[in-house]
C-alpha atoms as a PDB file:
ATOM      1  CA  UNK A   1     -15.258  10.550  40.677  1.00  0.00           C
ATOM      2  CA  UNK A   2     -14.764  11.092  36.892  1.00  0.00           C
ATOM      3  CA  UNK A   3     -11.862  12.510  35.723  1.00  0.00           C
ATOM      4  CA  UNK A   4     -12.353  16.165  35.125  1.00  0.00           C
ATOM      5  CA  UNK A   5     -11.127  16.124  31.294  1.00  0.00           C
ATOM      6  CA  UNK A   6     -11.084  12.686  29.784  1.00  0.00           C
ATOM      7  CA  UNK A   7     -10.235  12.650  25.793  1.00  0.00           C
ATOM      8  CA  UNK A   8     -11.054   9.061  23.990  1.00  0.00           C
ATOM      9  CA  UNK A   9      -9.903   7.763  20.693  1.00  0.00           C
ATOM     10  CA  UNK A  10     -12.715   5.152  19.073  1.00  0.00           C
ATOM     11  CA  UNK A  11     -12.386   2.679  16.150  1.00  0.00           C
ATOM     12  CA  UNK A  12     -13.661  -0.089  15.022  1.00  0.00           C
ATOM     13  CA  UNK A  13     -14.322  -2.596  12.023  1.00  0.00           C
ATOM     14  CA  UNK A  14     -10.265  -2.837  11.029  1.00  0.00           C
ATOM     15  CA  UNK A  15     -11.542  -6.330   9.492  1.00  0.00           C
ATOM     16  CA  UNK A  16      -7.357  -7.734   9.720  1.00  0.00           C
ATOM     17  CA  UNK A  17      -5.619  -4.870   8.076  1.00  0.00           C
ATOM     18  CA  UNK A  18      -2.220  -4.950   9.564  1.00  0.00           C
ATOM     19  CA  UNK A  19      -2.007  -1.514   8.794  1.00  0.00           C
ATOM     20  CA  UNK A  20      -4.532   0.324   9.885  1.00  0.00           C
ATOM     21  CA  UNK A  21      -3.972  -1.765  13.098  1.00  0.00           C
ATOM     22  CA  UNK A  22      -0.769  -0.364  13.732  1.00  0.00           C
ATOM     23  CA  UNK A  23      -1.921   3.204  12.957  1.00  0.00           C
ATOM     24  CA  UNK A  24      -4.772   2.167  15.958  1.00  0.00           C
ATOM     25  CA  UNK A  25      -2.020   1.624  18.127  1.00  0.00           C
ATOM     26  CA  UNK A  26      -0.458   5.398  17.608  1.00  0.00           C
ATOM     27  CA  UNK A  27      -3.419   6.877  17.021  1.00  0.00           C
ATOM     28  CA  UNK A  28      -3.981   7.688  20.747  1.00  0.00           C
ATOM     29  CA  UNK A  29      -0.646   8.947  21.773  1.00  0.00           C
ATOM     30  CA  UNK A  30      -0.764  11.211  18.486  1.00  0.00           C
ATOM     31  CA  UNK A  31      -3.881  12.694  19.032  1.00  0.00           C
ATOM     32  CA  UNK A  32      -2.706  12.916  22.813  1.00  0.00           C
ATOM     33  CA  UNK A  33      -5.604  11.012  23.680  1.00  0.00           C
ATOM     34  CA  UNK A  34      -6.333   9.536  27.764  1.00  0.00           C
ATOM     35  CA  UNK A  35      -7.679   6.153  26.629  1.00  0.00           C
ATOM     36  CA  UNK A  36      -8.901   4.111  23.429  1.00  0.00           C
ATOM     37  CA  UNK A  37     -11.623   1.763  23.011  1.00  0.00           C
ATOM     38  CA  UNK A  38     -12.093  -0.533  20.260  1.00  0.00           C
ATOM     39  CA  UNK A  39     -15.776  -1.507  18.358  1.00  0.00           C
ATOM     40  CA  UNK A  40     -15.379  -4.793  17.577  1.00  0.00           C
ATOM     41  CA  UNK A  41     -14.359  -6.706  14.074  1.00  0.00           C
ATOM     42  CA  UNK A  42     -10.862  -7.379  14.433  1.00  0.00           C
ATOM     43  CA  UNK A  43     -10.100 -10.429  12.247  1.00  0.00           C
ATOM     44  CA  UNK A  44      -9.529 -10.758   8.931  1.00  0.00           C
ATOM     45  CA  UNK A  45     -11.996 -12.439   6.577  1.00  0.00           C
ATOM     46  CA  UNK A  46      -9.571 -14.772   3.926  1.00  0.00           C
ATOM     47  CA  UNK A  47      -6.627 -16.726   3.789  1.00  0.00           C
ATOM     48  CA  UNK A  48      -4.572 -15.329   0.262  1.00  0.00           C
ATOM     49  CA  UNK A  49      -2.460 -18.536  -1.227  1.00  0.00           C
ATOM     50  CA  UNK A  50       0.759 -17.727  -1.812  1.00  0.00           C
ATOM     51  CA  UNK A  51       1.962 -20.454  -3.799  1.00  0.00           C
ATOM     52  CA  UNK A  52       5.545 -22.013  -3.648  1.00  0.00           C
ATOM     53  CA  UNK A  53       5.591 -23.267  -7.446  1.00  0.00           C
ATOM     54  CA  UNK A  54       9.700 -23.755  -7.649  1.00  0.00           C
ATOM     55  CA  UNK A  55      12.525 -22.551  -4.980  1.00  0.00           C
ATOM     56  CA  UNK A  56      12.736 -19.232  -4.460  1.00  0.00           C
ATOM     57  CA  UNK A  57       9.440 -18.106  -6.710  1.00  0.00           C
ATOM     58  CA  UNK A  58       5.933 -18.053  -5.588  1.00  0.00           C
ATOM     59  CA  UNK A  59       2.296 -17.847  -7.469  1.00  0.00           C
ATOM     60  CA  UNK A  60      -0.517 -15.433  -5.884  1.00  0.00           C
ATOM     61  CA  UNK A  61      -4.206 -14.618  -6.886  1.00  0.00           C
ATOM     62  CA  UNK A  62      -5.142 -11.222  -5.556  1.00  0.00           C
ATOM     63  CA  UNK A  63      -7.987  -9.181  -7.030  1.00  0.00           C
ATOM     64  CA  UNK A  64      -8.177 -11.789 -10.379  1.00  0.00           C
ATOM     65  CA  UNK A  65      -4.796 -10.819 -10.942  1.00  0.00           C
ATOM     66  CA  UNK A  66      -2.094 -13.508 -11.006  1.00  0.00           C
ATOM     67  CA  UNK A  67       1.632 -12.356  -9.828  1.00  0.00           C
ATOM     68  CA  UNK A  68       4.286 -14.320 -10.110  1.00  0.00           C
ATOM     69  CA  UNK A  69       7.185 -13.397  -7.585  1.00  0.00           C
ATOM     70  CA  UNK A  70      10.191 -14.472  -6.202  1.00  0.00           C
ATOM     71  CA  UNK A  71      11.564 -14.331  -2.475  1.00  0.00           C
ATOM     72  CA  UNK A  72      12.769 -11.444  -1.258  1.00  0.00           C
ATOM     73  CA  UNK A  73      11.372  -7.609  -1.725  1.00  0.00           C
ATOM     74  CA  UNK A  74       8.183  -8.164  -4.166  1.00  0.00           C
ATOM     75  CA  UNK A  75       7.195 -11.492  -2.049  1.00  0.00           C
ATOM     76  CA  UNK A  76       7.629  -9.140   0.914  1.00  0.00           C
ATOM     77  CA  UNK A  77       5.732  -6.385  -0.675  1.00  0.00           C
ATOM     78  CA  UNK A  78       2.588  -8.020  -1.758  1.00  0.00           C
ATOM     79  CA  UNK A  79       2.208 -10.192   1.338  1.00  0.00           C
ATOM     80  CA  UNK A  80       1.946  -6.418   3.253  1.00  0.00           C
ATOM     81  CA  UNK A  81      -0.530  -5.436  -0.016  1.00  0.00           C
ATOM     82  CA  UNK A  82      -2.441  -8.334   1.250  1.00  0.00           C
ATOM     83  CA  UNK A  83      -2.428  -7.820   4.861  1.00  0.00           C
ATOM     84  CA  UNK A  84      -2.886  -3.912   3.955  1.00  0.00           C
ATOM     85  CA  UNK A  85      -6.543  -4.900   2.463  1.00  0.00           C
ATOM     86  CA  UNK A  86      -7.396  -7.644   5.681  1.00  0.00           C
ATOM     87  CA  UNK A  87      -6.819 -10.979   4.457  1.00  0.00           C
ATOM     88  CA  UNK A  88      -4.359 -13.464   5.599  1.00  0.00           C
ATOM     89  CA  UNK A  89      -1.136 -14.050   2.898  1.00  0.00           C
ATOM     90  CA  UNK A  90      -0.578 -18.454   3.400  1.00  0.00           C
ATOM     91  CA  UNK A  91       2.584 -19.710   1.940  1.00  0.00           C
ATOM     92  CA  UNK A  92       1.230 -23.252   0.513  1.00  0.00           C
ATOM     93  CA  UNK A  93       2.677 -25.746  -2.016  1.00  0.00           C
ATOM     94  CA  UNK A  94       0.393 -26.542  -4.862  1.00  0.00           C
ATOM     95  CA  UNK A  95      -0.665 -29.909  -3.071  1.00  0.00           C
ATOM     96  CA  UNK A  96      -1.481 -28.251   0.268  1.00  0.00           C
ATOM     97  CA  UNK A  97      -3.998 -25.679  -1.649  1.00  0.00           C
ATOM     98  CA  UNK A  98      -5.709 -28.891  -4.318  1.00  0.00           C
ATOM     99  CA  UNK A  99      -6.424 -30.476  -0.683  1.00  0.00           C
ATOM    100  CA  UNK A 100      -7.882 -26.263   0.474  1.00  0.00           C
ATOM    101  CA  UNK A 101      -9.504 -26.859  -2.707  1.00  0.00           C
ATOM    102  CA  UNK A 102     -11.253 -30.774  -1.773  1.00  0.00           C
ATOM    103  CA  UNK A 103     -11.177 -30.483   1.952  1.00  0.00           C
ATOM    104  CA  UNK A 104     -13.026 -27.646   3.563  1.00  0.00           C
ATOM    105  CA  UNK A 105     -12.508 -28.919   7.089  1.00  0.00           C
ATOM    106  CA  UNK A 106      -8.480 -28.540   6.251  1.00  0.00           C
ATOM    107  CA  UNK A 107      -9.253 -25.149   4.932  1.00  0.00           C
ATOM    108  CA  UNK A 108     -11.228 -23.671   7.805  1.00  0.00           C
ATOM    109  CA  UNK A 109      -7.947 -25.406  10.158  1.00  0.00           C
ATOM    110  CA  UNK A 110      -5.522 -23.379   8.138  1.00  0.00           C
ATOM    111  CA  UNK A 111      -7.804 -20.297   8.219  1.00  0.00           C
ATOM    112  CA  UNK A 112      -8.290 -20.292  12.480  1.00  0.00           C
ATOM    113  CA  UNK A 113      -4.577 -21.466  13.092  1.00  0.00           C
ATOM    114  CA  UNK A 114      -3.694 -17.657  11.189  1.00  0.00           C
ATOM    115  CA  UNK A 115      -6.296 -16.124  12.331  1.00  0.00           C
ATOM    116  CA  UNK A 116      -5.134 -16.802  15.869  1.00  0.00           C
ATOM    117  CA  UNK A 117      -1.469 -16.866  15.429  1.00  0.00           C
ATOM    118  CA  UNK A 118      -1.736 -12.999  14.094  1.00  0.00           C
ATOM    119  CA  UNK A 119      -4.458 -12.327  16.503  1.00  0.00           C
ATOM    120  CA  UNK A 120      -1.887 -13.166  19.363  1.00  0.00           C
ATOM    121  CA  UNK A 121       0.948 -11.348  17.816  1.00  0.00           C
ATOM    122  CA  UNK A 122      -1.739  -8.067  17.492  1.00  0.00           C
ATOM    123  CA  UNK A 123      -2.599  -8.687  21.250  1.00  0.00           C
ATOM    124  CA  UNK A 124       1.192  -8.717  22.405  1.00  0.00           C
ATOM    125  CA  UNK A 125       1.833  -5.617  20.234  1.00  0.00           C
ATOM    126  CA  UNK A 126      -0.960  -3.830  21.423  1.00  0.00           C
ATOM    127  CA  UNK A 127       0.090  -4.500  25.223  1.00  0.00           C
ATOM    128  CA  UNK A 128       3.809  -3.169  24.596  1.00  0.00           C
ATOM    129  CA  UNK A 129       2.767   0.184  22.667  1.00  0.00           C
ATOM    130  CA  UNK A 130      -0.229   1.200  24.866  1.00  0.00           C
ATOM    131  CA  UNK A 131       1.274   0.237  28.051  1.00  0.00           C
ATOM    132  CA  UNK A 132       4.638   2.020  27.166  1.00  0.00           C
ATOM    133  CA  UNK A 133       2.593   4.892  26.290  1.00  0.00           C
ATOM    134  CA  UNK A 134       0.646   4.346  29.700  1.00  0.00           C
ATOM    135  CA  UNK A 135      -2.628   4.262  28.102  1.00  0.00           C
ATOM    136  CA  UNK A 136      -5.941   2.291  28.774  1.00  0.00           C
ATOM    137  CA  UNK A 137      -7.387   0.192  26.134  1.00  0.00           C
ATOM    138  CA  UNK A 138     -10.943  -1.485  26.327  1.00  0.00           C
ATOM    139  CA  UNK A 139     -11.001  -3.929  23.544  1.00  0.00           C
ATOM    140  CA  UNK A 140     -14.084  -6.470  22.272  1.00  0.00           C
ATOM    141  CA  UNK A 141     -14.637  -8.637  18.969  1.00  0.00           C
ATOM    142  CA  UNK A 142     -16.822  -8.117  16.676  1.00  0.00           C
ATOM    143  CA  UNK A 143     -19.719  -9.958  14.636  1.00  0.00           C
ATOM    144  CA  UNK A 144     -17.637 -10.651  11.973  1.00  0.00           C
ATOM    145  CA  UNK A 145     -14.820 -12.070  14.313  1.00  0.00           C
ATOM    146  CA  UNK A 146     -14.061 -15.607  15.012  1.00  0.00           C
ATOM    147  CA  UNK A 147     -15.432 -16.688  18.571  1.00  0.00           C
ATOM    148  CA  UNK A 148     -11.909 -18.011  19.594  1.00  0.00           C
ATOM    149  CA  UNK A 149     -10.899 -13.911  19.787  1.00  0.00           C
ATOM    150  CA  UNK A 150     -12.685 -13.243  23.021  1.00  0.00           C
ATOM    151  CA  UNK A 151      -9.931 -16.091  24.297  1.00  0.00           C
ATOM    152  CA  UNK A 152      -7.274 -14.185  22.481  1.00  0.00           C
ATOM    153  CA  UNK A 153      -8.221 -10.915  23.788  1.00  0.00           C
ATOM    154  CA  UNK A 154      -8.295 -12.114  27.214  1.00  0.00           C
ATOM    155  CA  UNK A 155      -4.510 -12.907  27.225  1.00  0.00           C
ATOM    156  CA  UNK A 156      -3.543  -9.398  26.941  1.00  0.00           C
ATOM    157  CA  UNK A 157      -1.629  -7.891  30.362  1.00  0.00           C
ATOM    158  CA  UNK A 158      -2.629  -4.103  29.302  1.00  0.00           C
ATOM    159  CA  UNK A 159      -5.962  -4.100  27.192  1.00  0.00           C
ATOM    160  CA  UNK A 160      -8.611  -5.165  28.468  1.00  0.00           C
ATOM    161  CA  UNK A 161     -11.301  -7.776  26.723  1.00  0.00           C
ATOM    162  CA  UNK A 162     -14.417  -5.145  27.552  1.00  0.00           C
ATOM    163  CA  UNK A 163     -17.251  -7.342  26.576  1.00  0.00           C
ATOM    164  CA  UNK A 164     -20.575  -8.404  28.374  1.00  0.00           C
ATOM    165  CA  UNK A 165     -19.186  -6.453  31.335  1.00  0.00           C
ATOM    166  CA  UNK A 166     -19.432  -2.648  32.900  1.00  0.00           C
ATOM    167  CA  UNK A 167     -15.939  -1.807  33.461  1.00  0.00           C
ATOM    168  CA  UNK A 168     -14.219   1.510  34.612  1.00  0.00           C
ATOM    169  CA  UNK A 169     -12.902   3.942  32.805  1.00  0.00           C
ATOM    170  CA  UNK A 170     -11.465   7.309  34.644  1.00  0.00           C
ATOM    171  CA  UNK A 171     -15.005   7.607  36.574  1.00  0.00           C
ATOM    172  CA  UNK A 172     -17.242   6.706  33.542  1.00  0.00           C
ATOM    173  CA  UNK A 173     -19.261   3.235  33.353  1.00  0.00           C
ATOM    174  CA  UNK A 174     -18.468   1.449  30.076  1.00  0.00           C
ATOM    175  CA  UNK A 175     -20.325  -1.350  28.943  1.00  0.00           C
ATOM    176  CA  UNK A 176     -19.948  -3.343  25.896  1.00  0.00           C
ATOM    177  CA  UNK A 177     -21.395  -5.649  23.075  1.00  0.00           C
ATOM    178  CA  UNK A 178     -20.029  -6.361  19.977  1.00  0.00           C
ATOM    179  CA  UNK A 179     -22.731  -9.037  18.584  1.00  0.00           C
ATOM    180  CA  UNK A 180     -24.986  -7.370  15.693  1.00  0.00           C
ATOM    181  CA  UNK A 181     -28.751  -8.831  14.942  1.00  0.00           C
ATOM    182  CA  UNK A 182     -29.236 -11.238  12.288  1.00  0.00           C
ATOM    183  CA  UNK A 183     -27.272 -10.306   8.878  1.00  0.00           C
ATOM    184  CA  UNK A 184     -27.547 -11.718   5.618  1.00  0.00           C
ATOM    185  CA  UNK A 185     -24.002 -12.469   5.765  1.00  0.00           C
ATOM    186  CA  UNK A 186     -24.366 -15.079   8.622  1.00  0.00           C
ATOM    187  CA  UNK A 187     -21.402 -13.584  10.295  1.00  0.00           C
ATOM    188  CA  UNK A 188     -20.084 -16.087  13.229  1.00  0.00           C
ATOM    189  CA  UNK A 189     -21.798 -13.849  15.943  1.00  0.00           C
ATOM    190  CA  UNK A 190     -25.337 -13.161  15.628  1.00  0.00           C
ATOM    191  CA  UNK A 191     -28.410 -13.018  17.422  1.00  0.00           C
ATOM    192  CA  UNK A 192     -31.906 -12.371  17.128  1.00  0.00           C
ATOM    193  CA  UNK A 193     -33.456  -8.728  18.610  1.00  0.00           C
ATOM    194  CA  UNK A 194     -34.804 -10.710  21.272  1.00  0.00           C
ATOM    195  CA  UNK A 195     -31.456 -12.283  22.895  1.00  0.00           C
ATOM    196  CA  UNK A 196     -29.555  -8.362  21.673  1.00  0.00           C
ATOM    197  CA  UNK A 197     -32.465  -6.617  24.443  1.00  0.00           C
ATOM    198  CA  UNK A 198     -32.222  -9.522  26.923  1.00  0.00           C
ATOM    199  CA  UNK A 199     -28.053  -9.114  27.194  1.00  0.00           C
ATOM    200  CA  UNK A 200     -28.284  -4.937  27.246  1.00  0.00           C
ATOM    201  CA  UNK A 201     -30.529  -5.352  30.033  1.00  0.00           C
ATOM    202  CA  UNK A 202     -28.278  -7.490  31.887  1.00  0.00           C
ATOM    203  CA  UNK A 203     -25.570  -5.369  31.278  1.00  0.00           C
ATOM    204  CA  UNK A 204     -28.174  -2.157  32.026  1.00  0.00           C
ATOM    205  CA  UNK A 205     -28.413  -3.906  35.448  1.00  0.00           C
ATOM    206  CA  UNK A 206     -24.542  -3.527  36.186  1.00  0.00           C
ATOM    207  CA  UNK A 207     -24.759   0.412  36.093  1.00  0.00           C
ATOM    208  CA  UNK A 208     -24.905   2.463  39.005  1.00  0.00           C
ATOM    209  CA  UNK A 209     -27.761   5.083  37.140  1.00  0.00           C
ATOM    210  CA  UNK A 210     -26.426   7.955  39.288  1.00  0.00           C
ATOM    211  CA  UNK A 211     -23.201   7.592  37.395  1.00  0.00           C
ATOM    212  CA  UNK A 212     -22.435   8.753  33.936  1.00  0.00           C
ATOM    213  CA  UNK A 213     -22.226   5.538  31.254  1.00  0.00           C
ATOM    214  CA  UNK A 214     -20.734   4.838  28.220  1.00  0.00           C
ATOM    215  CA  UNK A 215     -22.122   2.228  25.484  1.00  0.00           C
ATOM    216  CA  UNK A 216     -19.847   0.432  23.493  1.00  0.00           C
ATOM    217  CA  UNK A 217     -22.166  -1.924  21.172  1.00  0.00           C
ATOM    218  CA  UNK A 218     -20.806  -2.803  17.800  1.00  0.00           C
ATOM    219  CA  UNK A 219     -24.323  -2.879  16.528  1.00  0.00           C
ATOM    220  CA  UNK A 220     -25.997   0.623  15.867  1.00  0.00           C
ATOM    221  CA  UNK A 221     -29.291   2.015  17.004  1.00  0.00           C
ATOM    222  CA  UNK A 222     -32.096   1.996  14.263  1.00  0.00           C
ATOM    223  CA  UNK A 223     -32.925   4.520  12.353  1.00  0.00           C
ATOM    224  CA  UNK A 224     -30.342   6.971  13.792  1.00  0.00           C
ATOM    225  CA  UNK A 225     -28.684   7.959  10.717  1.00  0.00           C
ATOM    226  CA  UNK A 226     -25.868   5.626  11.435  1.00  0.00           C
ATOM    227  CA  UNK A 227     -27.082   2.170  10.239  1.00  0.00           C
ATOM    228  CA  UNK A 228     -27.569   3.137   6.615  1.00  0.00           C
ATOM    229  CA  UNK A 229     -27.105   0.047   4.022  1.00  0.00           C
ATOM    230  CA  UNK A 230     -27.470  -0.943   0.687  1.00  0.00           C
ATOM    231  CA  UNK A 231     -31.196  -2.331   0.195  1.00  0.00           C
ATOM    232  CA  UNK A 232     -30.816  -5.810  -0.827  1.00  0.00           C
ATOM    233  CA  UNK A 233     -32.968  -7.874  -2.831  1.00  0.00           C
ATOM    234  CA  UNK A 234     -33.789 -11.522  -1.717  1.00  0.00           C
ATOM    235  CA  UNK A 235     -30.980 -12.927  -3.626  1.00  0.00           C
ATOM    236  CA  UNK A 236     -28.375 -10.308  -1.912  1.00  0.00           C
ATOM    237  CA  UNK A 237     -28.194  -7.890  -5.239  1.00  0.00           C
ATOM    238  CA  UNK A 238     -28.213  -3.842  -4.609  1.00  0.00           C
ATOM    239  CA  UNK A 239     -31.878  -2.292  -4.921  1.00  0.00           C
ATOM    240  CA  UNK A 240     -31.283   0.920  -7.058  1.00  0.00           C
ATOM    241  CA  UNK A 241     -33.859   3.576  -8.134  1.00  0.00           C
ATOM    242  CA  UNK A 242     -33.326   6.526 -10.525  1.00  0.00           C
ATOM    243  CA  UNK A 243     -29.920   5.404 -11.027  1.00  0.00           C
ATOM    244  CA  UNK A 244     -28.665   5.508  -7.398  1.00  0.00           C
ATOM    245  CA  UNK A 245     -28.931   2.533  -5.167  1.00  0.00           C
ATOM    246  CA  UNK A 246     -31.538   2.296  -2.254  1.00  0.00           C
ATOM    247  CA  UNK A 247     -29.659   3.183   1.345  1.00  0.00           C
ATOM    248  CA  UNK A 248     -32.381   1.623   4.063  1.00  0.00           C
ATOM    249  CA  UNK A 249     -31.904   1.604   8.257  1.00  0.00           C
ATOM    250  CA  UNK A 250     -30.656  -2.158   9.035  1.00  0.00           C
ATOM    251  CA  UNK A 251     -29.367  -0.856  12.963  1.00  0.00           C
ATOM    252  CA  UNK A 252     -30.451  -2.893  16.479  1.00  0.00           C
ATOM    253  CA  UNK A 253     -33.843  -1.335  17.817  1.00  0.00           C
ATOM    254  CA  UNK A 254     -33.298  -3.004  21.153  1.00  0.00           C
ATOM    255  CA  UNK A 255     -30.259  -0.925  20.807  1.00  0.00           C
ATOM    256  CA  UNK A 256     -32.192   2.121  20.273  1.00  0.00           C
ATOM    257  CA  UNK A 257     -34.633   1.852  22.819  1.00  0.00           C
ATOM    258  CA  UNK A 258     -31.836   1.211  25.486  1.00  0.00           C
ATOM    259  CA  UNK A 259     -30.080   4.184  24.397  1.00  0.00           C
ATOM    260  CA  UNK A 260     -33.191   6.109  24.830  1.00  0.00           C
ATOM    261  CA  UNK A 261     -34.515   4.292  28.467  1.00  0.00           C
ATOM    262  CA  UNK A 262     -30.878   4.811  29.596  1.00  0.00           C
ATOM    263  CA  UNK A 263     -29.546   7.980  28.060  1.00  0.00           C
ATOM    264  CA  UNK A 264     -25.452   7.157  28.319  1.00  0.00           C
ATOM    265  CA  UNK A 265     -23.553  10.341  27.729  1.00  0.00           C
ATOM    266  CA  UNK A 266     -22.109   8.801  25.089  1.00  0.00           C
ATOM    267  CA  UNK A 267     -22.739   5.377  22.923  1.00  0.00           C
ATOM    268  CA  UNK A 268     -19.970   4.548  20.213  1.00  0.00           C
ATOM    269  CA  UNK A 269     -21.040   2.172  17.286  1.00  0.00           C
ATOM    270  CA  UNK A 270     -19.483   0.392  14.123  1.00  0.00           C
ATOM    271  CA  UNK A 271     -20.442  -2.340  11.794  1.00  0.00           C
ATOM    272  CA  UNK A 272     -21.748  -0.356   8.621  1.00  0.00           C
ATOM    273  CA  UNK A 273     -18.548   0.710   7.321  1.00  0.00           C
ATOM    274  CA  UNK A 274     -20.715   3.263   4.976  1.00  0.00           C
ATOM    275  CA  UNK A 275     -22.540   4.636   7.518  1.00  0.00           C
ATOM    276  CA  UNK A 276     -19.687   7.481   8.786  1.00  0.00           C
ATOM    277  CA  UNK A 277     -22.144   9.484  11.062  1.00  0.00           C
ATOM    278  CA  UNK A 278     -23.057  11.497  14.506  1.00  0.00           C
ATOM    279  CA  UNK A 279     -25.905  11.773  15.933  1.00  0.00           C
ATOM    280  CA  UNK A 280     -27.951  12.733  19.070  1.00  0.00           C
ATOM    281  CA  UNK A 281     -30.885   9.995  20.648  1.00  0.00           C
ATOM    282  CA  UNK A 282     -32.204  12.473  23.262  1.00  0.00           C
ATOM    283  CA  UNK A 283     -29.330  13.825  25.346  1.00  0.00           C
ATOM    284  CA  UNK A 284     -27.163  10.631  24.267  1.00  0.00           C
ATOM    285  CA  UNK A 285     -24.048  11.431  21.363  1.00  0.00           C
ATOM    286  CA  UNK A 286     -24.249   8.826  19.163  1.00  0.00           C
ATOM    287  CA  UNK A 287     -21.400   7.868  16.395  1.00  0.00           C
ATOM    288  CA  UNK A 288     -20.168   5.388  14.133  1.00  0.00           C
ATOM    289  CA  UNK A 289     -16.144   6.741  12.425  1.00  0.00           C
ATOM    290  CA  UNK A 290     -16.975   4.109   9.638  1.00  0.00           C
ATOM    291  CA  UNK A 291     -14.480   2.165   8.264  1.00  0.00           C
ATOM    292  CA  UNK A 292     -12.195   2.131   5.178  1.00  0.00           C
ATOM    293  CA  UNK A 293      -9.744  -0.474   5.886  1.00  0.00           C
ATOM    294  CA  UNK A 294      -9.239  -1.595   2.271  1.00  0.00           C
ATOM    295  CA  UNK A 295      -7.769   1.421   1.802  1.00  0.00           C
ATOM    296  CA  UNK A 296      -5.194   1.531   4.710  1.00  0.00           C
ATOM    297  CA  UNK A 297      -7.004   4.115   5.875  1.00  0.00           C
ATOM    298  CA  UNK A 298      -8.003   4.429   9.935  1.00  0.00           C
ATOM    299  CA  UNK A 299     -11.409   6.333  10.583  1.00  0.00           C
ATOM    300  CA  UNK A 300     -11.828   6.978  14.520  1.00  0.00           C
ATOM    301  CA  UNK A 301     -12.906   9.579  16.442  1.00  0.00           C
ATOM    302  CA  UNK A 302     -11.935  11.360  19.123  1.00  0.00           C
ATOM    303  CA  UNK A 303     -14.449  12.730  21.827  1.00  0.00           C
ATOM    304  CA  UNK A 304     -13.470  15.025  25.152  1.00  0.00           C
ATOM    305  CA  UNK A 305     -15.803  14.553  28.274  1.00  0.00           C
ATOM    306  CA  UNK A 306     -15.691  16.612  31.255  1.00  0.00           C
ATOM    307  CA  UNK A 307     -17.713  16.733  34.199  1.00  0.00           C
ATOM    308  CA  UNK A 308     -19.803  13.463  33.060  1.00  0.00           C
ATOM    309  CA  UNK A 309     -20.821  15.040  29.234  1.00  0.00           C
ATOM    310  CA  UNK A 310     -19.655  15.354  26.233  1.00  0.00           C
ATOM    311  CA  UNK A 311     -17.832  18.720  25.242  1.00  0.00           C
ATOM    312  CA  UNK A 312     -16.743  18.037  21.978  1.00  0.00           C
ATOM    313  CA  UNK A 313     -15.823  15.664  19.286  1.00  0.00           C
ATOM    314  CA  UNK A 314     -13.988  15.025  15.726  1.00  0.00           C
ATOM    315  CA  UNK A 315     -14.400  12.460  13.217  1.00  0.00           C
ATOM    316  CA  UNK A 316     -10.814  12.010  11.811  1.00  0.00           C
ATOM    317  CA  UNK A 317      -8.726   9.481   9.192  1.00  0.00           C
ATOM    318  CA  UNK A 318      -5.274   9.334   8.585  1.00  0.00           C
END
C-alpha cells in the first residue's frame, strides 16, 4: 500500500563538490521531506596539486592562477575552494607531481585512492545524518563516476546503492540506472542505445504493472525538453548561429520509449547540467533540477505523491 502523502527530495550530478554534498544531506530534513534519492555523478573529476615547496608553505594551480600559501587558514581555505568546485586538493612534493607528470599509471593510482578515500568518508556521513534524521536514501553512480563507487555505495548501513534493481520506497516501485548512451566525453560508464533498452527492460520486468513506479535513470528521455546540449562540431567546438550557440536533444530514446510503454508516475533525470527542466511524456512527470555545482550551489527538487500520482512539485537551489 503506498503511503498516502509521500514528499521526495531529488538531486543529482554534484560531480565531488564537498559542499553541495553536505547541503544534499540537509536538504531533506529542511524541506521536511519523507525520503531522497540521488541521480547519479557523485565523484569528482581532478586531482588539484597542492605542492609542498618548503616547510610550512605550499604551491597550487587553480583556474591558471598560481597561489602560494602557507599552512594553516589560507591552505585550509583554498583546499575547501577546491573541493567547493569538485576536484580533489593532493598535497604532493615537487618529485611526487614530475613522476604525475611522466607516469600516468601513478597518476590515475593517486586519482582512485582519493576518489575512494572521500567517497567512503561521503558514504559514512551520509549514513549518520540521514539515519539520525530517520530518512530513506536511494543512492546510484553516475556516468561520469568511477566504477569502483557502486562498491563504495554498497558499504553504506542507511542508503541504499539503488541501481539495476526495483526497490521499495513507501509503496512506490523505484527502479534505477545511472549509465548514459555514448558521449563524446568517453565518460567511464557508457553504453550503446542498444545495451541502455536491453537493461530497462530487464528492470521493466521487475515491476508489478498494477503498482505505481518510479524511474530513476541518470540519462534523460529524447527530445523531452530536458536533454538540451551544446551542438558540437566533430572536433568538440560549440556550433553557434546568429550569435547564440546551437542547443540540440542528445537524451536516451530507449529511455523515452520506456517512459512512454510504461508510463511511471514519475521518472527523475540528470546528466545535462544545462538542461534545468519539467516535463510531461503522456501521463508520466518528467524532470531534470540541473546542476550548478561549480558554484556551491544545490539544484533538487522536491515532488509530493499521494494516492500513486503526482500532486505537486518545485524546482529549488539553495
Amino acid at each position: 500500500m503506498t503511503k498516502r502523502r509521500l514528499t521526495i527530495f531529488y538531486a543529482s550530478d554534484i560531480h565531488g563538490s564537498e559542499r553541495v554534498f553536505r547541503k544534499f544531506l540537509n536538504a531533506a530534513p529542511f524541506y521536511k521531506a519523507d525520503a531522497v534519492i540521488f541521480g547519479g555523478d557523485i565523484t569528482g573529476k581532478a586531482l588539484i596539486p597542492v605542492v609542498q615547496t618548503s616547510p610550512g608553505r605550499f604551491r597550487v594551480e587553480l583556474f591558471g592562477q598560481v597561489h602560494k600559501v602557507e599552512a594553516g587558514t589560507a591552505l585550509d581555505e583554498i583546499e575547501e575552494r577546491i573541493r567547493t568546485n569538485g576536484f580533489y586538493p593532493y598535497r604532493t612534493t615537487p618529485d611526487e607531481l614530475a613522476r604525475m607528470h611522466q607516469d600516468p599509471d601513478h597518476l590515475k593510482a593517486a586519482f582512485s585512492r582519493v576518489m575512494a578515500e572521500t567517497a567512503e568518508r561521503w558514504v559514512t556521513l551520509a549514513d549518520e545524518r540521514l539515519r539520525a534524521a530517520g530518512i530513506p536514501a536511494l543512492m546510484m553512480p553516475g556516468n561520469d563516476d568511477d566504477p569502483a563507487l557502486k562498491r563504495i555505495l554498497g558499504q553504506g548501513d542507511w542508503i541504499t546503492d539503488a541501481e539495476g534493481r526495483c526497490v521499495e520506497l513507501e509503496g512506490y516501485q523505484v527502479i534505477s540506472f545511472g549509465y548514459s548512451t555514448t558521449t563524446p566525453w568517453h565518460s567511464p560508464r557508457e553504453i550503446t542505445e542498444e545495451v541502455m533498452a536491453t537493461t530497462i527492460d530487464e528492470l521493466v520486468a521487475q515491476l508489478d504493472p498494477a503498482r505505481p513506479a518510479i524511474f530513476n535513470f541518470h540519462d534523460p528521455p529524447h527530445g523531452s525538453g530536458l536533454d538540451m546540449a551544446p551542438k558540437l562540431t566533430p572536433d568538440l567546438r560549440v556550433e553557434s548561429g546568429g550569435g547564440q550557440p546551437l542547443l540540440e536533444p542528445v537524451g536516451s530514446r530507449s529511455v523515452r520509449a520506456a517512459i512512454e510503454r510504461v508510463q511511471p508516475v514519475l521518472s527523475l533525470h540528470g546528466h545535462i547540467h544545462e538542461s534545468r527542466a519539467v516535463a510531461r511524456i503522456g501521463r508520466t512527470l518528467t524532470i531534470n533540477p540541473g546542476s550548478v555545482y561549480g558554484e556551491g550551489t544545490l539544484q533538487g527538487a522536491l515532488i509530493t505523491l499521494e494516492n500513486g500520482r503526482v500532486v505537486s512539485h518545485q524546482l529549488v537551489s539553495g
